[in-house]
PDB file of N, CA and C in Angstrom:
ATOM      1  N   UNK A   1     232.831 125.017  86.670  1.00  0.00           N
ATOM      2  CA  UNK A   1     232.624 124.205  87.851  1.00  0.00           C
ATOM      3  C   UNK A   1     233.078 124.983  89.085  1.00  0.00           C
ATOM      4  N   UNK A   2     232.016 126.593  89.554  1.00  0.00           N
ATOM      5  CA  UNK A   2     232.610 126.794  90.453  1.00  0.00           C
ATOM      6  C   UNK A   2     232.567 126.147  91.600  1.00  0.00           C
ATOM      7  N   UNK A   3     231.807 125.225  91.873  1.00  0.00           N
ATOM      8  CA  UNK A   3     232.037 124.589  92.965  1.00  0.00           C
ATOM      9  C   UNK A   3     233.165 124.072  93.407  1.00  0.00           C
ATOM     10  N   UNK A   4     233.464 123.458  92.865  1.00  0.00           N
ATOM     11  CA  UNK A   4     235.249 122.868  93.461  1.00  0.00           C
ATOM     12  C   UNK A   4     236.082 123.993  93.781  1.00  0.00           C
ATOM     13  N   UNK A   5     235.824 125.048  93.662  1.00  0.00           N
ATOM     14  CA  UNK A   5     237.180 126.321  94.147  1.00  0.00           C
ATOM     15  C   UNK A   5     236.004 127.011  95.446  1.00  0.00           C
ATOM     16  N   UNK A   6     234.847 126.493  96.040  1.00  0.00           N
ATOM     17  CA  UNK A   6     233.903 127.180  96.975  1.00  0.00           C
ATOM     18  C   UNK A   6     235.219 127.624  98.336  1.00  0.00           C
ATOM     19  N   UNK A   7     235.803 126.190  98.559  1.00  0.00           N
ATOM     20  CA  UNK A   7     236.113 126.473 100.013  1.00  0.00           C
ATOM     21  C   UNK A   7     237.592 127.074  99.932  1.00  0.00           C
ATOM     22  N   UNK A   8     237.619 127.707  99.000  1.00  0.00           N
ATOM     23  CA  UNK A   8     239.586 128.343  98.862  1.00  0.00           C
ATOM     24  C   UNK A   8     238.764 129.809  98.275  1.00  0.00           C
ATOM     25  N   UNK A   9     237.517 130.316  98.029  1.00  0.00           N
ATOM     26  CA  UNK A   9     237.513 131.289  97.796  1.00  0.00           C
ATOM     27  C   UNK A   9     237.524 132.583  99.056  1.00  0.00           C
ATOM     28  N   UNK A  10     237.234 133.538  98.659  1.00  0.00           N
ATOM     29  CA  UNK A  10     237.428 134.678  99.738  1.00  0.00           C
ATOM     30  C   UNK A  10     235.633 134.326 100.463  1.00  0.00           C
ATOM     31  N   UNK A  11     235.414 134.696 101.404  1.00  0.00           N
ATOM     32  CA  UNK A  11     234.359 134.684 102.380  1.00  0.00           C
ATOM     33  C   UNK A  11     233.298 135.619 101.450  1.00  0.00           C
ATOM     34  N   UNK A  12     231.946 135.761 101.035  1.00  0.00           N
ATOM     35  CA  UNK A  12     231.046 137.434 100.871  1.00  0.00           C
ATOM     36  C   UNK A  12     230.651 137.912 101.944  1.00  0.00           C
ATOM     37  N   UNK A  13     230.493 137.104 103.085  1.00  0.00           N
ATOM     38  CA  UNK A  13     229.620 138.211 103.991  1.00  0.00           C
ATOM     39  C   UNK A  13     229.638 136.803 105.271  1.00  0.00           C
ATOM     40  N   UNK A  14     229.234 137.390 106.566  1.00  0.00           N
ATOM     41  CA  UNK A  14     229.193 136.073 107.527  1.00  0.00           C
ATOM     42  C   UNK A  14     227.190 136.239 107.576  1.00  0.00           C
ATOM     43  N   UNK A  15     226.785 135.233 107.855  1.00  0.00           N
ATOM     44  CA  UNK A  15     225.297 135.076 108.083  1.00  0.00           C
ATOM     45  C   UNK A  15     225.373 134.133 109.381  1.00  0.00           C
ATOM     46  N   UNK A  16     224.204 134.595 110.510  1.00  0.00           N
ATOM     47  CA  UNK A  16     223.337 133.889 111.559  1.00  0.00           C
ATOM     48  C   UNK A  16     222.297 133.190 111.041  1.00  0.00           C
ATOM     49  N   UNK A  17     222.540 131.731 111.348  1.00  0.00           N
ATOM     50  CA  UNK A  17     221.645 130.734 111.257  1.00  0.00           C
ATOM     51  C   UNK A  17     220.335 130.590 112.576  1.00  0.00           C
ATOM     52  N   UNK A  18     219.462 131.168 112.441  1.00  0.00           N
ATOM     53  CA  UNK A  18     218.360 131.228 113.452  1.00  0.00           C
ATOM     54  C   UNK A  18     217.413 130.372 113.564  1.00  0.00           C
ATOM     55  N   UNK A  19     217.662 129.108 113.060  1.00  0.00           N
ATOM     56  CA  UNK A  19     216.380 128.357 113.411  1.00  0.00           C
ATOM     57  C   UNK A  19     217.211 126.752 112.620  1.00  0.00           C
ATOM     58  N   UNK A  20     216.536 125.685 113.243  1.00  0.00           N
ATOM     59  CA  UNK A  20     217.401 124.766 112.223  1.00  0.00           C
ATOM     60  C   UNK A  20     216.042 123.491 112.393  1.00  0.00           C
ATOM     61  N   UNK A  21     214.487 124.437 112.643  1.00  0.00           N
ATOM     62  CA  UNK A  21     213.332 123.449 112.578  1.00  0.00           C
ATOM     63  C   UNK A  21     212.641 123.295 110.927  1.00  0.00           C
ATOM     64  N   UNK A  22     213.988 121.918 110.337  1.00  0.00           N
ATOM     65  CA  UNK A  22     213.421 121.533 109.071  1.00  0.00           C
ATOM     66  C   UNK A  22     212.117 120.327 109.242  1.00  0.00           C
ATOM     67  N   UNK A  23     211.245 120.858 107.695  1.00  0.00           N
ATOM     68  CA  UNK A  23     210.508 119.976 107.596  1.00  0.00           C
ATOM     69  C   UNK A  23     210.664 118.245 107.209  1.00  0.00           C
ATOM     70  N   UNK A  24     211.551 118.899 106.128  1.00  0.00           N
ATOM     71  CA  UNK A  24     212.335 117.466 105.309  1.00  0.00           C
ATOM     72  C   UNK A  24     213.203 116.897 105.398  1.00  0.00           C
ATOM     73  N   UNK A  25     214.245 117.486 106.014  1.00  0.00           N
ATOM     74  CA  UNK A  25     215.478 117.418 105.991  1.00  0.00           C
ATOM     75  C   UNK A  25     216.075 117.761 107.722  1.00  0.00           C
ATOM     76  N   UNK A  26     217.486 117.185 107.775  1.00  0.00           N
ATOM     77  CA  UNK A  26     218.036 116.492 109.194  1.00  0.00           C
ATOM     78  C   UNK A  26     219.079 118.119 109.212  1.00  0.00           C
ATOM     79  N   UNK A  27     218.688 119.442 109.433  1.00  0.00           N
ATOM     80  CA  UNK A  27     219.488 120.168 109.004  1.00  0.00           C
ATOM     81  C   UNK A  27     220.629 120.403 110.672  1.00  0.00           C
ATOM     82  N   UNK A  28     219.754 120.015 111.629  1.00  0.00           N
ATOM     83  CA  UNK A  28     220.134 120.045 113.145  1.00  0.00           C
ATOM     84  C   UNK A  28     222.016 119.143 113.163  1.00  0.00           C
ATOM     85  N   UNK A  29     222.359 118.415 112.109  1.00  0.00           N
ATOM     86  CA  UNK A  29     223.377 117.929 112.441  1.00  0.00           C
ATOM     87  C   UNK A  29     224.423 118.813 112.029  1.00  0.00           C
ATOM     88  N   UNK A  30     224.191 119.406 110.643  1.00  0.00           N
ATOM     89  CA  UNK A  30     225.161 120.467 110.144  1.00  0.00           C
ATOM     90  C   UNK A  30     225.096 121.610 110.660  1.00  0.00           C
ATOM     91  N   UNK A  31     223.889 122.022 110.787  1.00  0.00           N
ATOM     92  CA  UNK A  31     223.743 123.961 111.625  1.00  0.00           C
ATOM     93  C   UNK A  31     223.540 123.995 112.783  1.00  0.00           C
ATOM     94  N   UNK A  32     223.896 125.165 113.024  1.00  0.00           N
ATOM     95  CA  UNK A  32     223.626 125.225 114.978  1.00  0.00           C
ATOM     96  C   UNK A  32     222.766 126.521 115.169  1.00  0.00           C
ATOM     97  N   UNK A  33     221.470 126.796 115.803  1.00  0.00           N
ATOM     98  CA  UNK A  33     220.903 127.879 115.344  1.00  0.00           C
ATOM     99  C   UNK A  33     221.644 128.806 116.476  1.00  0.00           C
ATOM    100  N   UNK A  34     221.754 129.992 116.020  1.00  0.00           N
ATOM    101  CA  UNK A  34     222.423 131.482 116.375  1.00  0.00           C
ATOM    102  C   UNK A  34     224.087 131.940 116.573  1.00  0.00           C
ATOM    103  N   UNK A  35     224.607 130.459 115.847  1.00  0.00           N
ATOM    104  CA  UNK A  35     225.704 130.124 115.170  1.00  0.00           C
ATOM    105  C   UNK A  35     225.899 131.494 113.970  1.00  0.00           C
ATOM    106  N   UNK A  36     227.172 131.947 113.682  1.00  0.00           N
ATOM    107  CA  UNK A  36     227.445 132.651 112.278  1.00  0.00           C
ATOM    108  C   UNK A  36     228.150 131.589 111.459  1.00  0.00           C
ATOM    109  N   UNK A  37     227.809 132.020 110.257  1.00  0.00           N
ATOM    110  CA  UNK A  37     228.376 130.582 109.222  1.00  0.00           C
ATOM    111  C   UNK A  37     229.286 131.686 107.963  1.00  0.00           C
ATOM    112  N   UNK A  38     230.480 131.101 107.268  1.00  0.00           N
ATOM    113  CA  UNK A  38     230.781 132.044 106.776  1.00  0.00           C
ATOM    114  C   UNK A  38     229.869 131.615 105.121  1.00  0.00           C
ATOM    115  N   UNK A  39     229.648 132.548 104.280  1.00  0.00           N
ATOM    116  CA  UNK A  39     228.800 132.364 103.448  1.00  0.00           C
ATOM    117  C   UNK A  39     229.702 132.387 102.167  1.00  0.00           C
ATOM    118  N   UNK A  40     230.095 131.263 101.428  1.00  0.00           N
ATOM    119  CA  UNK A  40     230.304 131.459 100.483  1.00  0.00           C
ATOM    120  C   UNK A  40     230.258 131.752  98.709  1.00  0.00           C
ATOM    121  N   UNK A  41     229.134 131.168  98.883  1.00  0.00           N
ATOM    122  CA  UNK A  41     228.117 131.564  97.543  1.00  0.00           C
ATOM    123  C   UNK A  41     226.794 131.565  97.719  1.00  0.00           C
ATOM    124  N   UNK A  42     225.747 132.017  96.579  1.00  0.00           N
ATOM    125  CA  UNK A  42     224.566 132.311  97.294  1.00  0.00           C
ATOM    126  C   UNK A  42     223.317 132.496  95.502  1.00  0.00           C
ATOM    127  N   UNK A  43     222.434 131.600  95.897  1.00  0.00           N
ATOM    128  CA  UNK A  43     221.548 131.503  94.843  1.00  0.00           C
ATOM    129  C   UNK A  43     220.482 132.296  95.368  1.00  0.00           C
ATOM    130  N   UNK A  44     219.228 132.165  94.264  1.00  0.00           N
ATOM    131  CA  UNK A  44     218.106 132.729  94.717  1.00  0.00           C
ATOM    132  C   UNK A  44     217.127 131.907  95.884  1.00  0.00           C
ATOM    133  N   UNK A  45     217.605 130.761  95.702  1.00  0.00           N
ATOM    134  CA  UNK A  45     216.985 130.108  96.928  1.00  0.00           C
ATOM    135  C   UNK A  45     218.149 129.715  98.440  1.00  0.00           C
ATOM    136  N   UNK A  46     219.382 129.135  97.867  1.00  0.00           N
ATOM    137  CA  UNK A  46     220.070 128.642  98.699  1.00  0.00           C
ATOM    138  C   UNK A  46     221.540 129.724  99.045  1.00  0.00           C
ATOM    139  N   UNK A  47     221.964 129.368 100.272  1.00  0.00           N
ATOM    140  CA  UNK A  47     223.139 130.138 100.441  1.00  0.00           C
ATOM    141  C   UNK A  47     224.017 128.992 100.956  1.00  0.00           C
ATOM    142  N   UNK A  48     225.207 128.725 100.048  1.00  0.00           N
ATOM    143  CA  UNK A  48     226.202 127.842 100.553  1.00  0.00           C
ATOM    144  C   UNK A  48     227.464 128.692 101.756  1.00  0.00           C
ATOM    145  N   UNK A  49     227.670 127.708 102.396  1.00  0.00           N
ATOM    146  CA  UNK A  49     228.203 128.226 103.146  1.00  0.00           C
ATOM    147  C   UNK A  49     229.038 126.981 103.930  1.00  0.00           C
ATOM    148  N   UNK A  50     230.002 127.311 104.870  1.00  0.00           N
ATOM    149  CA  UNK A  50     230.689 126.187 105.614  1.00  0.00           C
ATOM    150  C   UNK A  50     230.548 125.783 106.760  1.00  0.00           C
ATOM    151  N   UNK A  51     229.638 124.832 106.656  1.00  0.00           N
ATOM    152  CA  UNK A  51     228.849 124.248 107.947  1.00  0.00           C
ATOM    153  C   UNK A  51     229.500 123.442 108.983  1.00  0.00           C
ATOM    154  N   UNK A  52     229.006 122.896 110.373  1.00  0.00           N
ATOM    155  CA  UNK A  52     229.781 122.808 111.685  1.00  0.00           C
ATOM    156  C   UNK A  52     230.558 121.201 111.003  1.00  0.00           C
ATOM    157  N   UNK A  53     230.385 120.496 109.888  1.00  0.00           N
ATOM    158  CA  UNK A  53     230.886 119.592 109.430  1.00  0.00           C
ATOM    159  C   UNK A  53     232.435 119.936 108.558  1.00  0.00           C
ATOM    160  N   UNK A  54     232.876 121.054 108.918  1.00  0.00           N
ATOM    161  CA  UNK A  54     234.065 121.794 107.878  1.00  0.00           C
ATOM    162  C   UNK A  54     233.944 121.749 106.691  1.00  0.00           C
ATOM    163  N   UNK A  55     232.914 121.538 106.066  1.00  0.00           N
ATOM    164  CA  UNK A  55     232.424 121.539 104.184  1.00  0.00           C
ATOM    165  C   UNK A  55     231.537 122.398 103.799  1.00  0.00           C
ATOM    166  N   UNK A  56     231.242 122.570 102.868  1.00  0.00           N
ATOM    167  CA  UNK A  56     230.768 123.630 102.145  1.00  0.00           C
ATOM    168  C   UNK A  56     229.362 122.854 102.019  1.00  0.00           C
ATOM    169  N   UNK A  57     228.178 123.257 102.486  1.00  0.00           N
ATOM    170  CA  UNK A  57     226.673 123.070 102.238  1.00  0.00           C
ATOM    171  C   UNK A  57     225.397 123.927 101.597  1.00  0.00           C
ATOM    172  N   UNK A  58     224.316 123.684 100.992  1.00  0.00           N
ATOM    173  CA  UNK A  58     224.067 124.419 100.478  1.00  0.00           C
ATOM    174  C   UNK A  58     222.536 124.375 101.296  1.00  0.00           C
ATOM    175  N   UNK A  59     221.814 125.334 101.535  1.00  0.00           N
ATOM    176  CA  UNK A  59     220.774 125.194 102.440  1.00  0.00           C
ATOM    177  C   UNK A  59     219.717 126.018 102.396  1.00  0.00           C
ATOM    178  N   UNK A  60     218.406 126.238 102.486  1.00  0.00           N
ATOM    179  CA  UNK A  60     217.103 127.075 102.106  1.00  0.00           C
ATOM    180  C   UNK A  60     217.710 128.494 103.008  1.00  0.00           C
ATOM    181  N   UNK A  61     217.609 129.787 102.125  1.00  0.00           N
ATOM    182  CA  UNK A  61     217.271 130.707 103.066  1.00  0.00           C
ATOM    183  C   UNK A  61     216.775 130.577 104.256  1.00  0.00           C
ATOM    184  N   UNK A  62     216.102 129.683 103.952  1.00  0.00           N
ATOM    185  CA  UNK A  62     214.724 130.113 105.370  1.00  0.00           C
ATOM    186  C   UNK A  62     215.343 129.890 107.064  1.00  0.00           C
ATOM    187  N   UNK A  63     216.924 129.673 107.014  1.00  0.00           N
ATOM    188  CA  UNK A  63     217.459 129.383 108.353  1.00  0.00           C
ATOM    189  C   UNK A  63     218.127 130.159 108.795  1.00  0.00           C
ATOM    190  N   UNK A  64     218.607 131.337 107.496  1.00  0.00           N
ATOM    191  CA  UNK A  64     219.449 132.264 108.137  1.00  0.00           C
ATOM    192  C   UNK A  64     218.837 134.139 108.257  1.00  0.00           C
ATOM    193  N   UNK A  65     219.345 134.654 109.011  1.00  0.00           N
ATOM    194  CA  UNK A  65     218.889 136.139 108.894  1.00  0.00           C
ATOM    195  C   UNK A  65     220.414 136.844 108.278  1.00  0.00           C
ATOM    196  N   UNK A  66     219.781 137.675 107.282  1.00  0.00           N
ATOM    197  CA  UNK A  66     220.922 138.690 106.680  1.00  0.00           C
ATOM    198  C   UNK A  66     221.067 138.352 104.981  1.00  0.00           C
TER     199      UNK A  66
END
């Protein structure tokens, strides 16, 4: 269950969130576009990371560059 140890782990890398025009989803409340987010884990689709809500979120590539 690594999730429960996400927000006490060490940082991998910081990522810029560049765009926050979702189709489905309300992503404008958690991200701020050209914001850096620190990134803490990272799938083939999603990169979790700790969003302007102080929690750990998990979110489509498609918002960040890097």
């Amino acid at each position: 269950m690594i999730h429960l140890e996400w927000a006490d782990r060490d940082t991998i890398r910081e990522i810029k969130c560049v765009h926050t025009d979702a189709k489905k989803y309300m992503v404008n409340r958690a991200l701020t576009a050209g914001k850096t987010y620190e990134l803490k884990n990272e799938t083939e689709e999603f990169y979790f990371v700790v969003d302007n809500t102080g929690k750990i979120g998990g979110y489509y590539k498609e918002y960040f560059e890097g």
